[in-house]
Protein backbone atom coordinates (compact mmCIF):
# COMPACT_ATOMS: atom_id res chain seq x y z
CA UNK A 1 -12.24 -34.16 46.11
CA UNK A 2 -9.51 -32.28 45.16
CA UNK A 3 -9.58 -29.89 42.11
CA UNK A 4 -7.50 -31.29 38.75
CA UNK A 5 -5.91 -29.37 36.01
CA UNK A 6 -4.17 -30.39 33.17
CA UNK A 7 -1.05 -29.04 31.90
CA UNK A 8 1.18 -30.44 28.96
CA UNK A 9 2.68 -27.32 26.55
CA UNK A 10 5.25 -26.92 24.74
CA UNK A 11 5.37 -23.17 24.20
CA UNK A 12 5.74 -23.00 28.03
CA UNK A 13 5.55 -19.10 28.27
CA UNK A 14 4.67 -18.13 31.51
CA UNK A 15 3.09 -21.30 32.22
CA UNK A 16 5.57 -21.80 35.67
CA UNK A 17 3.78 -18.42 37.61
CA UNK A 18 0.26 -19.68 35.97
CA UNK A 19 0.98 -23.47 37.77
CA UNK A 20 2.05 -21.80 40.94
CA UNK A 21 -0.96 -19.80 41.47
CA UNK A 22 -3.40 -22.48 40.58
CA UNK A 23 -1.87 -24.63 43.61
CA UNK A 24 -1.98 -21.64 45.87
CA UNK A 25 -6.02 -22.69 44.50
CA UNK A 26 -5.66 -25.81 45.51
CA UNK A 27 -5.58 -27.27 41.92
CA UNK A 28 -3.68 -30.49 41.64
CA UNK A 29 -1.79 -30.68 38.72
CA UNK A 30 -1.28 -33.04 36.23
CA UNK A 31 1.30 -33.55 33.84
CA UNK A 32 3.58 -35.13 31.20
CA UNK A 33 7.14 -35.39 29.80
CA UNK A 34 8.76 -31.93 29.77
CA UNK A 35 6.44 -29.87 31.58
CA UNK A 36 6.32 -32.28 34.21
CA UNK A 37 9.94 -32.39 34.51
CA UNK A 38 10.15 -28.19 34.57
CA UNK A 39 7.30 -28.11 36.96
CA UNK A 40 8.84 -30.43 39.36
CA UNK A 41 12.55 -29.16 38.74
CA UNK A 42 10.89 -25.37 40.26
CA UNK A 43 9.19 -27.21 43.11
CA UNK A 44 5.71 -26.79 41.82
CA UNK A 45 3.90 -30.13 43.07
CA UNK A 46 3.08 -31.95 40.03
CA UNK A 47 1.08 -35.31 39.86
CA UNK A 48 2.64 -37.62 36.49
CA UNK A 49 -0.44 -38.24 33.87
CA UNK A 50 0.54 -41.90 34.52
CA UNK A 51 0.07 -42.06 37.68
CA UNK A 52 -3.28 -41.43 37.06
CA UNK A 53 -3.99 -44.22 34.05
CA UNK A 54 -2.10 -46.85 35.95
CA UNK A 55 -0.19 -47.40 32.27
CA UNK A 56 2.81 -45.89 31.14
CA UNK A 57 3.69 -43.47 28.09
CA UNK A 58 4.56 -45.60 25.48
CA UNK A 59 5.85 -45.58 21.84
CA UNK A 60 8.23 -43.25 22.22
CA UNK A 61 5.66 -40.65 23.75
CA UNK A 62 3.23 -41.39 20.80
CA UNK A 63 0.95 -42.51 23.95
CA UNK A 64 0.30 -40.58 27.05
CA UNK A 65 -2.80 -39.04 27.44
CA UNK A 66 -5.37 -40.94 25.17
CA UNK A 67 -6.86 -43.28 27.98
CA UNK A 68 -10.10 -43.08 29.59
CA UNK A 69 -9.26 -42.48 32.96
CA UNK A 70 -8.44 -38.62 31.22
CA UNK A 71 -10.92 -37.99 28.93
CA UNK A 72 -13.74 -39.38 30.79
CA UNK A 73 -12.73 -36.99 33.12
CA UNK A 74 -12.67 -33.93 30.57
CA UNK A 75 -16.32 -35.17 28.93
CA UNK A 76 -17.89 -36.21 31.97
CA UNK A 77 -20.97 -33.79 32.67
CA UNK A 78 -20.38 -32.84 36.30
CA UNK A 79 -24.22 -32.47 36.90
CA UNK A 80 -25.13 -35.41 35.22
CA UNK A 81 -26.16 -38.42 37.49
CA UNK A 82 -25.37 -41.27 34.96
CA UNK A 83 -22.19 -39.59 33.74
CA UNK A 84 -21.51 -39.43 37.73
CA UNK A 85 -21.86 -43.11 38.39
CA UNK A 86 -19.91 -43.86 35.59
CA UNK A 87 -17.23 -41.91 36.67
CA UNK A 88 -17.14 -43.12 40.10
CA UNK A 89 -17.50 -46.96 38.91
CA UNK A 90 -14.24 -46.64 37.26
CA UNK A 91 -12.36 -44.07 39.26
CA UNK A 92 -12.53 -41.23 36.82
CA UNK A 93 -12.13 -38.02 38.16
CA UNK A 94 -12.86 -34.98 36.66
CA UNK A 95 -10.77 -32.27 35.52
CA UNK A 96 -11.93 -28.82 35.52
CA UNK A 97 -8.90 -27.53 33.68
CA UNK A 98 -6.49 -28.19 30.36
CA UNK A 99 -4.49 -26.26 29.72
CA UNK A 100 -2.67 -27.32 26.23
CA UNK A 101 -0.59 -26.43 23.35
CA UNK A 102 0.85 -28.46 20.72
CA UNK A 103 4.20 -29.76 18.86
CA UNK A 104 5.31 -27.20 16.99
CA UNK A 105 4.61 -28.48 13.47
CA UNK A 106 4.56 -25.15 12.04
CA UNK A 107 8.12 -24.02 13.28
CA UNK A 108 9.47 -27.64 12.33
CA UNK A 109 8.41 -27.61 8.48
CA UNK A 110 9.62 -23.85 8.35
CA UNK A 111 13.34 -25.21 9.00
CA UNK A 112 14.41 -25.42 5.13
CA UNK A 113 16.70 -28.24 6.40
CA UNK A 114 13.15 -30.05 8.13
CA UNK A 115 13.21 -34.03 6.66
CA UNK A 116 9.98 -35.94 6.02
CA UNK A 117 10.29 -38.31 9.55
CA UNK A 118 11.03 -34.35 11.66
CA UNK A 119 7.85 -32.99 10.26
CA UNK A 120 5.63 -36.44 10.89
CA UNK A 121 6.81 -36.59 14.78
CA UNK A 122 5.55 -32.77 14.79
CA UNK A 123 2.39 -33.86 14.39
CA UNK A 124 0.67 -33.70 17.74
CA UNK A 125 -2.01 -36.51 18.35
CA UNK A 126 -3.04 -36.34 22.47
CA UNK A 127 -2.54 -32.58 22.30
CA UNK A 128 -5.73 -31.64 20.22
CA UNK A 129 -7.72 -34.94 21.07
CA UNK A 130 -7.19 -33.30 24.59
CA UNK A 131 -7.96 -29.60 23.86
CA UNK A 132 -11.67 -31.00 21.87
CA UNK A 133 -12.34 -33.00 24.28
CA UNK A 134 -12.50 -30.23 27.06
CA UNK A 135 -13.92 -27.71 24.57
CA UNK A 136 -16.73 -30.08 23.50
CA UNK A 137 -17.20 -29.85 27.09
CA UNK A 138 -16.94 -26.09 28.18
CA UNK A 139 -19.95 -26.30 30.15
CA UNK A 140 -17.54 -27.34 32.87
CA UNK A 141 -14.23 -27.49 31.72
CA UNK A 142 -12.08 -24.35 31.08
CA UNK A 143 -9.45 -25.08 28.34
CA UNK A 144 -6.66 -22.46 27.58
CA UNK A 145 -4.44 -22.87 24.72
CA UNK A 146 -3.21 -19.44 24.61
CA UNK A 147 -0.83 -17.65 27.50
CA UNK A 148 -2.78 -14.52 27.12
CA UNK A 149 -5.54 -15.94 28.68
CA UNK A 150 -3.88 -17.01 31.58
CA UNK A 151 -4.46 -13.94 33.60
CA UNK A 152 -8.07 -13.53 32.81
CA UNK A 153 -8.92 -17.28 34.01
CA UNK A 154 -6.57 -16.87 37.09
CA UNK A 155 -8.65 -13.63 37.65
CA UNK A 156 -12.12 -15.09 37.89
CA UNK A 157 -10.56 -18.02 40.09
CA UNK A 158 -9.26 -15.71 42.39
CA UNK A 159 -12.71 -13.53 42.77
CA UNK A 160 -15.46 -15.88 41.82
CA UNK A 161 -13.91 -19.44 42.49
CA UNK A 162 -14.78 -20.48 39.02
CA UNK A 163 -14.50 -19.44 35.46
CA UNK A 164 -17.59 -18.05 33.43
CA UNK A 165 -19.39 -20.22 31.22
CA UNK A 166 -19.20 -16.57 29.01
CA UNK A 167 -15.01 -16.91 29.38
CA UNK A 168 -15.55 -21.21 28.87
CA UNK A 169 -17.44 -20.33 25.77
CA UNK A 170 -14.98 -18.08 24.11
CA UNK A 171 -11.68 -20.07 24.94
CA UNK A 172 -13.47 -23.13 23.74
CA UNK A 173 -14.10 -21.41 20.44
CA UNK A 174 -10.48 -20.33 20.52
CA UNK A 175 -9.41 -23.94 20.57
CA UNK A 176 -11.13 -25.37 17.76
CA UNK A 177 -9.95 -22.56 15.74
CA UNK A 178 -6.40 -23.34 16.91
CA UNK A 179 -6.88 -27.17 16.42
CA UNK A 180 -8.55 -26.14 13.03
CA UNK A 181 -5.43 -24.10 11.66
CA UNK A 182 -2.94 -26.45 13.32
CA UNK A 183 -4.42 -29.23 10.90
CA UNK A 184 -4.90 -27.04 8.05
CA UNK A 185 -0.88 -26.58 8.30
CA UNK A 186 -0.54 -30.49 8.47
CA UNK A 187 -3.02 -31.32 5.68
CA UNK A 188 -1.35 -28.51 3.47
CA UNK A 189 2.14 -30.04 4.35
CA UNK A 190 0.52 -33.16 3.15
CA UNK A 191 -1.49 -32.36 0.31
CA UNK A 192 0.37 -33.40 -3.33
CA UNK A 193 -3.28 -32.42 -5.62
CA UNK A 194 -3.28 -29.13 -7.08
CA UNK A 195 -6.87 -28.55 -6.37
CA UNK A 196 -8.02 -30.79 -3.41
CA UNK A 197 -11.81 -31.42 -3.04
CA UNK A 198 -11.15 -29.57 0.57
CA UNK A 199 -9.34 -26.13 0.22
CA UNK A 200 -8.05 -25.33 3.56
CA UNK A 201 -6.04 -22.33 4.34
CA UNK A 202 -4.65 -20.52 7.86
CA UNK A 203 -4.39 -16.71 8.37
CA UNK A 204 -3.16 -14.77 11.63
CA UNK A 205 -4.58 -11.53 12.61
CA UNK A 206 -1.99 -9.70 11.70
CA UNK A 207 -4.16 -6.20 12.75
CA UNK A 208 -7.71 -4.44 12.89
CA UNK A 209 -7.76 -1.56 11.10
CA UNK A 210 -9.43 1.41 11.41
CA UNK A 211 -12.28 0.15 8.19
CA UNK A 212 -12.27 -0.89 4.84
CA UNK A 213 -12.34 0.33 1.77
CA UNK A 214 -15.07 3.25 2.78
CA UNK A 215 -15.60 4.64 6.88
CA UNK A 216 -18.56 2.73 6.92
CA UNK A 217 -16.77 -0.86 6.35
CA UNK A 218 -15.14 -2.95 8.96
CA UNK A 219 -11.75 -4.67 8.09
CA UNK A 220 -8.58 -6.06 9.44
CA UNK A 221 -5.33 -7.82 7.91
CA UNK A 222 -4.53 -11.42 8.07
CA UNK A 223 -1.03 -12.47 7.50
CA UNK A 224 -0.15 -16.34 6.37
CA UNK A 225 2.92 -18.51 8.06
CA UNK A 226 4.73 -19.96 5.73
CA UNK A 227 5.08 -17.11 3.15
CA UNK A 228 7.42 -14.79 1.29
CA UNK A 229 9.06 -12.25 3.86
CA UNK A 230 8.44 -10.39 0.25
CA UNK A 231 5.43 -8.71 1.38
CA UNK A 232 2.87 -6.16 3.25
CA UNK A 233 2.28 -8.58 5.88
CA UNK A 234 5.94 -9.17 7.02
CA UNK A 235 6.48 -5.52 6.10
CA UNK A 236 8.78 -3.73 8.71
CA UNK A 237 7.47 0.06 9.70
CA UNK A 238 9.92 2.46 10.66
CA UNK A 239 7.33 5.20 10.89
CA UNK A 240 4.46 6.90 9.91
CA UNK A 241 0.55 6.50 10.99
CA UNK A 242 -1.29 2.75 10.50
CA UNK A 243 -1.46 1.13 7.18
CA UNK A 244 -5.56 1.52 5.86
CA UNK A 245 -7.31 -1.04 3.89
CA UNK A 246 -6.43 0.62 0.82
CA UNK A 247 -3.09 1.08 1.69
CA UNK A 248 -2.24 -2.30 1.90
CA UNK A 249 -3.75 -3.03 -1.42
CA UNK A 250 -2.08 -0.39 -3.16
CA UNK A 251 1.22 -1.22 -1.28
CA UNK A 252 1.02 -4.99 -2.32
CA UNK A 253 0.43 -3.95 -5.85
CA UNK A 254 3.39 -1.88 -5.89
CA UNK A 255 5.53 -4.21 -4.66
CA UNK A 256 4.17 -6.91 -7.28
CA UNK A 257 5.12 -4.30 -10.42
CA UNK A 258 8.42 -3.65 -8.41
CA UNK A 259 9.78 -7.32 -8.37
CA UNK A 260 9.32 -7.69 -12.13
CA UNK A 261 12.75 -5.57 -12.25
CA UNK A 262 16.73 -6.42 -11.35
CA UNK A 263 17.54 -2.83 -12.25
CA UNK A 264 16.83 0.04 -9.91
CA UNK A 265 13.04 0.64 -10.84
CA UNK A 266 10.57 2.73 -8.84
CA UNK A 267 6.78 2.06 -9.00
CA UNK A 268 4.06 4.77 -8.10
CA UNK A 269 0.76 3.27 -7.57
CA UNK A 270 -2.71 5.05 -7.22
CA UNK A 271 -6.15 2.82 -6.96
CA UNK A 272 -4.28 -0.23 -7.72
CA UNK A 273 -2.81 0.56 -10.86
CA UNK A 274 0.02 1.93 -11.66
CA UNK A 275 0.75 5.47 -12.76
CA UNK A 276 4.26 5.82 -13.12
CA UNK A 277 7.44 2.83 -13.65
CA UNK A 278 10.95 4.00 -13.64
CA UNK A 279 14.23 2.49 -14.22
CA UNK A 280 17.44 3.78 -14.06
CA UNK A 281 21.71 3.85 -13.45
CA UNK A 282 20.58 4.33 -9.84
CA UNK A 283 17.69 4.20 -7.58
CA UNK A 284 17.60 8.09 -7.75
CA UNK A 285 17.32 7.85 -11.52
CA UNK A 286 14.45 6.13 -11.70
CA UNK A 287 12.26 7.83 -9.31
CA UNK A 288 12.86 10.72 -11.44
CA UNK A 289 11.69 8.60 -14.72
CA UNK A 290 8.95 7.52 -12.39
CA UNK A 291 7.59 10.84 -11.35
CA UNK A 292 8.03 12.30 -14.86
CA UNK A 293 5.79 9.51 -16.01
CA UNK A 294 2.99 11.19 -14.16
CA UNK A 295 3.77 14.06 -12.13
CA UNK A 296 -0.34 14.99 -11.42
CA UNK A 297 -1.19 11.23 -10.12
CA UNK A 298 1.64 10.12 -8.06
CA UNK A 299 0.38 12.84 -5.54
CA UNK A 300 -0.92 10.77 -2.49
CA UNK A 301 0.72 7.28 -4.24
CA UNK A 302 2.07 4.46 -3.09
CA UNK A 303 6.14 4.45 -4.21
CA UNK A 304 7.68 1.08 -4.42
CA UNK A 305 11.71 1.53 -4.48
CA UNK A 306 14.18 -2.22 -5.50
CA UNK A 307 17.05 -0.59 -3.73
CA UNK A 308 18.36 1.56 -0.36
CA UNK A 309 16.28 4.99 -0.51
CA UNK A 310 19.69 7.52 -0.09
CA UNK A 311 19.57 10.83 0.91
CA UNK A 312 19.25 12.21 -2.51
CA UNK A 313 16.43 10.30 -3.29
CA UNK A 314 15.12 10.82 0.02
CA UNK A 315 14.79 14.46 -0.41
CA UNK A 316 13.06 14.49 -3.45
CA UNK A 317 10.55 12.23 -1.97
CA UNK A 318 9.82 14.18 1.06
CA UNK A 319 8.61 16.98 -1.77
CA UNK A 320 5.74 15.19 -2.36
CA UNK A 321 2.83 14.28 -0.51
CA UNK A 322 2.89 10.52 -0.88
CA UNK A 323 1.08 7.95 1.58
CA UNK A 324 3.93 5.07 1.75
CA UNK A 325 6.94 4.41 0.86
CA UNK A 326 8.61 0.80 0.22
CA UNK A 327 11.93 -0.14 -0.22
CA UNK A 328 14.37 -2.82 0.99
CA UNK A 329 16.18 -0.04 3.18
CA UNK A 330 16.49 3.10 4.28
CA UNK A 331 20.11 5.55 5.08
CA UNK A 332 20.19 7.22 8.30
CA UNK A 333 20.14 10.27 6.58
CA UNK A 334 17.56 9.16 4.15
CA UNK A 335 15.19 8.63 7.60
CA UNK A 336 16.12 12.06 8.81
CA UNK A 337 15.00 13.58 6.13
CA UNK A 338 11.57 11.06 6.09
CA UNK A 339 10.21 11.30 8.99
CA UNK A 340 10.32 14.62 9.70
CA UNK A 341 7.21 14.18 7.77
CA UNK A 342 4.84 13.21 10.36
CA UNK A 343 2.37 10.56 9.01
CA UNK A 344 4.16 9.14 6.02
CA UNK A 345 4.75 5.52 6.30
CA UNK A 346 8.06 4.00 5.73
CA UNK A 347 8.24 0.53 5.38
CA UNK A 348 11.07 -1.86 4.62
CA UNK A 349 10.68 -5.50 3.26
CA UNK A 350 13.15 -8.43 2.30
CA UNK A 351 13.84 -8.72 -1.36
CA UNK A 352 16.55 -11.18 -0.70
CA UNK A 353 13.28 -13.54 0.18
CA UNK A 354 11.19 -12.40 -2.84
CA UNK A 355 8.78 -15.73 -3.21
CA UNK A 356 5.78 -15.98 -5.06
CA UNK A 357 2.93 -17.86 -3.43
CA UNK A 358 1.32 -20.74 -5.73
CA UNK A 359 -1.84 -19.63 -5.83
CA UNK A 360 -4.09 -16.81 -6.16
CA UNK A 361 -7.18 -16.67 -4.30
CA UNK A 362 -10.33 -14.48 -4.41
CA UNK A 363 -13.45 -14.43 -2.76
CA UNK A 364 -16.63 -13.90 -4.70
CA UNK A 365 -20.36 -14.50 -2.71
CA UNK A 366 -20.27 -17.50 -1.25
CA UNK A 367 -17.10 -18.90 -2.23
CA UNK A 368 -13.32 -18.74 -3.26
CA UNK A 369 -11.60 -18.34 -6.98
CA UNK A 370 -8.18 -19.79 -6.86
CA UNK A 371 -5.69 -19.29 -9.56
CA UNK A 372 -1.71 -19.76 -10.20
CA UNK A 373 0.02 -16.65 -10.29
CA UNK A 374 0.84 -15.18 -13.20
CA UNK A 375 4.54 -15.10 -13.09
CA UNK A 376 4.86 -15.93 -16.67
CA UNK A 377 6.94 -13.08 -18.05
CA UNK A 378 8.69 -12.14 -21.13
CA UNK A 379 11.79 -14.55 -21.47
CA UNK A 380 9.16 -17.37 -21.52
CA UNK A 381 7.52 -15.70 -24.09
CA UNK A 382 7.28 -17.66 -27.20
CA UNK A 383 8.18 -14.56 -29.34
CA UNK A 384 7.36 -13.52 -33.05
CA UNK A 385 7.76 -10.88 -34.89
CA UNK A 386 4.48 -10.26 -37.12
CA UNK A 387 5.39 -7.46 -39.40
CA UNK A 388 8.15 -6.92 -41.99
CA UNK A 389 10.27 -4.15 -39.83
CA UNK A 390 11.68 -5.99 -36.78
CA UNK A 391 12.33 -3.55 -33.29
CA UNK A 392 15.50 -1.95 -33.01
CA UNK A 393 17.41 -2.37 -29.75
CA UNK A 394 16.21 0.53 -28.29
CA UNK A 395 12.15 -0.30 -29.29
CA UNK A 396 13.09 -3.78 -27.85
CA UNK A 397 14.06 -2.73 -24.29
CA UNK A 398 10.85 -0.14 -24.61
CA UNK A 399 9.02 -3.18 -25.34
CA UNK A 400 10.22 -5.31 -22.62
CA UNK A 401 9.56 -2.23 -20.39
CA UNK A 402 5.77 -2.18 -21.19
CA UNK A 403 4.99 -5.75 -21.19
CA UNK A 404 6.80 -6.12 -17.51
CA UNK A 405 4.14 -3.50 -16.45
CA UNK A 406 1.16 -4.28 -18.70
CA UNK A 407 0.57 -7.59 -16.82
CA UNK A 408 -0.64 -5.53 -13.70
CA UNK A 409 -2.22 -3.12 -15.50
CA UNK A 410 -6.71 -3.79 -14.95
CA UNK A 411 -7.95 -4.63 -17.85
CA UNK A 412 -8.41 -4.12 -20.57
CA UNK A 413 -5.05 -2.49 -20.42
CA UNK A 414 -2.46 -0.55 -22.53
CA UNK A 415 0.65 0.83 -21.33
CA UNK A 416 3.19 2.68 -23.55
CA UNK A 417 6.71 3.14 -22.43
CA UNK A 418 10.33 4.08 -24.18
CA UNK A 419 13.27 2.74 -22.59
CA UNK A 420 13.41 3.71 -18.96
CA UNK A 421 9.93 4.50 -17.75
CA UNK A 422 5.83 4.38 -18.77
CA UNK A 423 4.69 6.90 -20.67
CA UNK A 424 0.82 6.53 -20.45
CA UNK A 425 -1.66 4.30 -18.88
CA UNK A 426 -4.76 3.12 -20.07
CA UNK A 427 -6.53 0.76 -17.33
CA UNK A 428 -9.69 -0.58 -17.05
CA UNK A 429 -11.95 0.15 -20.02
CA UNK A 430 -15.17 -1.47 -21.49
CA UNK A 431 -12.99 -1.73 -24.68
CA UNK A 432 -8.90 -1.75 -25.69
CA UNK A 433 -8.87 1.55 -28.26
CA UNK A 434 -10.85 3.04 -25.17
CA UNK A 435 -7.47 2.36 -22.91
CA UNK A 436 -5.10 2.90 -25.89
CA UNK A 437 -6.90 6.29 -25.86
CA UNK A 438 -6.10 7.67 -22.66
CA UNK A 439 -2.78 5.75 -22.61
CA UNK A 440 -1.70 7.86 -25.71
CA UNK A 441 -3.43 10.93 -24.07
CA UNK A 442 -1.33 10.95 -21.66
CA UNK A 443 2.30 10.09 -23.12
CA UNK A 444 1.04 13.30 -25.54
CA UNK A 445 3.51 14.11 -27.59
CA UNK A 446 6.29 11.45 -25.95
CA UNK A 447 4.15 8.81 -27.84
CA UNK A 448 6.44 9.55 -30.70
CA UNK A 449 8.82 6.53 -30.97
CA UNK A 450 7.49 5.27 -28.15
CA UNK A 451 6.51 1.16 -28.02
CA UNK A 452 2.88 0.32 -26.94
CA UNK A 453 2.00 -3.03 -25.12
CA UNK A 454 -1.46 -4.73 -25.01
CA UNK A 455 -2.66 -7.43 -22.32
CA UNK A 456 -4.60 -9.15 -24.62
CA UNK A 457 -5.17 -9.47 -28.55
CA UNK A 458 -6.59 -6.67 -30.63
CA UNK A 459 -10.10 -8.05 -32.18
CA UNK A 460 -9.77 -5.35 -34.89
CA UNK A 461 -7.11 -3.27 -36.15
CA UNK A 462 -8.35 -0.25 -34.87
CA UNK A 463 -6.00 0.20 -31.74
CA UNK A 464 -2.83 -0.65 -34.31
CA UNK A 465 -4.72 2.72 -36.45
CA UNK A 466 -4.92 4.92 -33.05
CA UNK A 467 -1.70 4.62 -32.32
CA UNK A 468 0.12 4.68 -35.45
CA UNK A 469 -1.58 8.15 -35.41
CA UNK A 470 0.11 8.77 -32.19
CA UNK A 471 3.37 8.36 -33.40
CA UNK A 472 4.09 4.51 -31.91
CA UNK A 473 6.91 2.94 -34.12
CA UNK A 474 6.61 -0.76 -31.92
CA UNK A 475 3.96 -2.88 -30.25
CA UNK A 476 3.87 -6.13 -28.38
CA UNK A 477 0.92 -7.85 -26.99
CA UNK A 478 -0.18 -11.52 -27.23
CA UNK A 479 -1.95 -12.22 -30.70
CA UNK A 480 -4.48 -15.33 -31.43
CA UNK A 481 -7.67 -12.87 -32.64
CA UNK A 482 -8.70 -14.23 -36.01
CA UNK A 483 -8.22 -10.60 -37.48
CA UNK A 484 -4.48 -10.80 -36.26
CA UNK A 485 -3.94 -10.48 -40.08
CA UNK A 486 -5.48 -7.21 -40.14
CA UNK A 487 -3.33 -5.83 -37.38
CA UNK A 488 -0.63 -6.76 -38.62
CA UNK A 489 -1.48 -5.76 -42.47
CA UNK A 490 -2.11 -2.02 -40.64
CA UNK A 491 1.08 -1.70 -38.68
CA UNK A 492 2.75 -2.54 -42.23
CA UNK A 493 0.79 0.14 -43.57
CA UNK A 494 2.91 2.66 -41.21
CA UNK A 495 5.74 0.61 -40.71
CA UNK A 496 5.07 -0.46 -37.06
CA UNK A 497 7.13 -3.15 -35.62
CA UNK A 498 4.75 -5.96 -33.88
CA UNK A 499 5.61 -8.46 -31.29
CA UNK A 500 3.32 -11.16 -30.33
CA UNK A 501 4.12 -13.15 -27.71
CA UNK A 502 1.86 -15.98 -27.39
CA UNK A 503 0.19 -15.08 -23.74
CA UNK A 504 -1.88 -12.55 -22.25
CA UNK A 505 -2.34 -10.91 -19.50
CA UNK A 506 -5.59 -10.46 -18.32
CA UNK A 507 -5.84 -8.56 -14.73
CA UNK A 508 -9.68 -8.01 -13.71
């Protein structure tokens, strides 16, 4: 009895040479629609799925493969008496090897002009009953879904005769995952609840990496289809050594802070948080502004850029030691100057796609917290002004400045700026004066008509008292404590002009 193997794909790289050699086997191939038809048309001997089920594809191709005669003969135990006699009762033979992948679904849906009916005829049916079916039964059957493995199968056919139930094993848990991500992309398609009683969600190895947060962890990076080009994982590098763990989460916190701005901003970001925001006239401008804001901590940062890094800038970067550098592009003479740095990283991402994901999701032991994404910002602010001195211009801009940045700030968090870039931040602390503290600390004597901002409501007026002492002349945060009357009664006391806006900004 001759040997049968299944091919239908529609990805059909390098599945011609893999056909050829598996009839210089002596495999007999079977096949459907346009495989069949390329097979044939490069005289690779080919055997029509119908043929073998006596009954045509019908329904416009909705039907091919789902008939006994073919998956009796991929579930069929080949050392199984009774499963033999069954077979041979009703002319089922088996088939040692599938070799499958599906409609594109994911590639259709991505089209932005893709219509409901494109998307539903994406969904492949016989594909994945086909690819379970021979994994359920990897005892026997070999079932590739990937063309990388084509070479390692062909490989053990060539020097053993058969496949290893070690290799069966593996590509069989290959295709489940595959069949499990291709309908997590459908259900998600699908899916009009907010929070379904099923989460599902698809991520592609992207990368190992070298280890986590510490040596001693193991890590690697997962990207997800169907997102923002506005981001680490479609991140272009034009040089430099691998992106670490930390990296990466330093890099997509940057770039979070960054997109807040349509002026040229910079963003320096240590541990997460950030230590220095500039704006400016030009891209060159406010790294300056940035690295003023902290001089001491942006050594060994992150720098997120909004616009082309030119030579100018360029050269005051390469004066610093700094891990990466983002921006949306780089001047030839910009690179030059770069890489003649030998392990800095230079990466380039598409702000013309800038797209926030829905939701935000976090894993805690033995499960997931999933959130929308704060993108609520500070023209949907429902703003008041508490005290009886309202900000001047200049104290407003300062005080959009701070509440841009306080929003990605850990909490509890306090950020003072002036008009172009942050002046202190205080991140993190067991308690708000604690992080008004070392936010004031820092902007030293630049706290001096400087604006403070707040991610979340003062409970006392004791932070409004620490930094009227520092000199602040405006502050905005969100209001709602029930000693908001305090607060404001003390910034009155030394003429402090107070924002609330209504929302905070809690980052843990």
């Amino acid at each position: 009895m001759a040997k049968r193997a299944l091919i239908s794909v529609s990805d059909k790289e390098g599945i011609l040479e893999f056909a050829k050699e598996l009839v210089a086997l002596d495999y007999e191939i079977l096949s459907t629609g346009g495989t069949k038809k390329m097979l044939q048309e490069n005289n690779v001997p080919v055997t029509a799925v119908d043929e073998v089920t006596k009954f045509p594809e019908i329904l416009d191709g909705r039907v091919k493969t789902l008939n006994p005669l073919i998956h009796g003969g991929l579930l069929g135990k080949f050392d199984d008496p009774s499963h033999q006699a069954q077979m041979t009762e009703h002319g089922i033979e088996p088939i040692e090897i599938v070799c499958v992948n599906l409609y594109p679904f994911v590639e259709t849906i991505s089209k932005p002009d893709v219509t409901w009916d494109d998307a539903i005829e994406n969904i492949d049916i016989g594909g994945p009953t086909m690819l379970r079916s021979a994994a359920k039964n990897h005892q026997y059957v070999t079932v590739i879904v990937d063309a990388k493995d084509y070479a390692h199968v062909l490989e053990e056919l060539k020097v053993q005769g058969a496949t290893t139930l070690e290799t069966r094993k593996r590509l069989a848990a290959k295709v489940f995952r595959h069949t499990a991500a291709y309908d997590s992309y459908i259900s998600n398609y699908l899916t009009e609840e907010e929070f379904p009683e099923n989460l599902t969600m698809t991520y592609e190895l992207k990368q190992t990496l070298r280890y986590g947060e510490n040596p001693h962890q193991k890590a690697a990076f997962y990207q997800k289809r169907l997102s923002s080009d506005f981001s680490l994982a479609y991140a272009t590098q034009l040089h430099g050594k691998e992106l670490s763990y930390n990296n990466i989460q330093d890099g997509n916190a940057a770039l979070q802070i960054v997109k807040e701005f349509s002026m040229p901003a910079a963003v320096a970001v240590k541990h997460m948080n950030p230590c220095g925001v500039g704006t400016g006239a030009t891209i060159e401008e406010a790294f300056d502004k940035a690295y003023e804001a902290d001089p001491t901590s942006i050594f060994g940062g992150i720098i997120a850029l909004n616009r082309e890094v030119d030579a100018a800038t360029a050269e005051k970067l390469s004066g610093i030691f700094l891990e990466i550098i983002i921006a949306p592009s780089f001047t030839e003479e910009a690179l030059s100057i770069l890489t003649k740095k030998k392990n800095i990283r230079l990466l380039t991402i598409n702000f013309a796609q800038e797209k926030q994901d829905q939701l935000k999701v976090v894993s805690v032991e033995g499960g997931l917290l999933v959130q929308e994404e704060d993108t609520f910002g500070f023209a949907d602010s429902d703003i008041k002004v508490v005290t009886n001195r309202e900000p001047s211009e200049e104290e407003w801009a300062a005080l959009k400045l701070g509440w841009a940045v306080v929003k990605h700030v850990k909490s509890n968090a306090i950020v003072v700026t002036d008009t172009q870039m942050t002046l202190g931040v205080g991140a993190g602390q067991m308690n708000r004066v604690g992080s008004a503290k070392i936010a004031l600390e820092q902007a030293g004597e630049k706290a001096k008509g400087a604006a403070l901002a707040s991610d979340a409501f003062f409970p006392m007026n004791d932070t409004v008292e620490t930094a009227a002492a520092a000199g602040i002349t405006a502050i905005i945060q969100p209001g709602g404590s029930i000693k908001d009357q305090d607060s404001i009664d003390k910034a009155n006391e030394f003429g402090i002009a107070m924002v609330f806006t209504g929302v905070r900004h809690f980052k843990h």
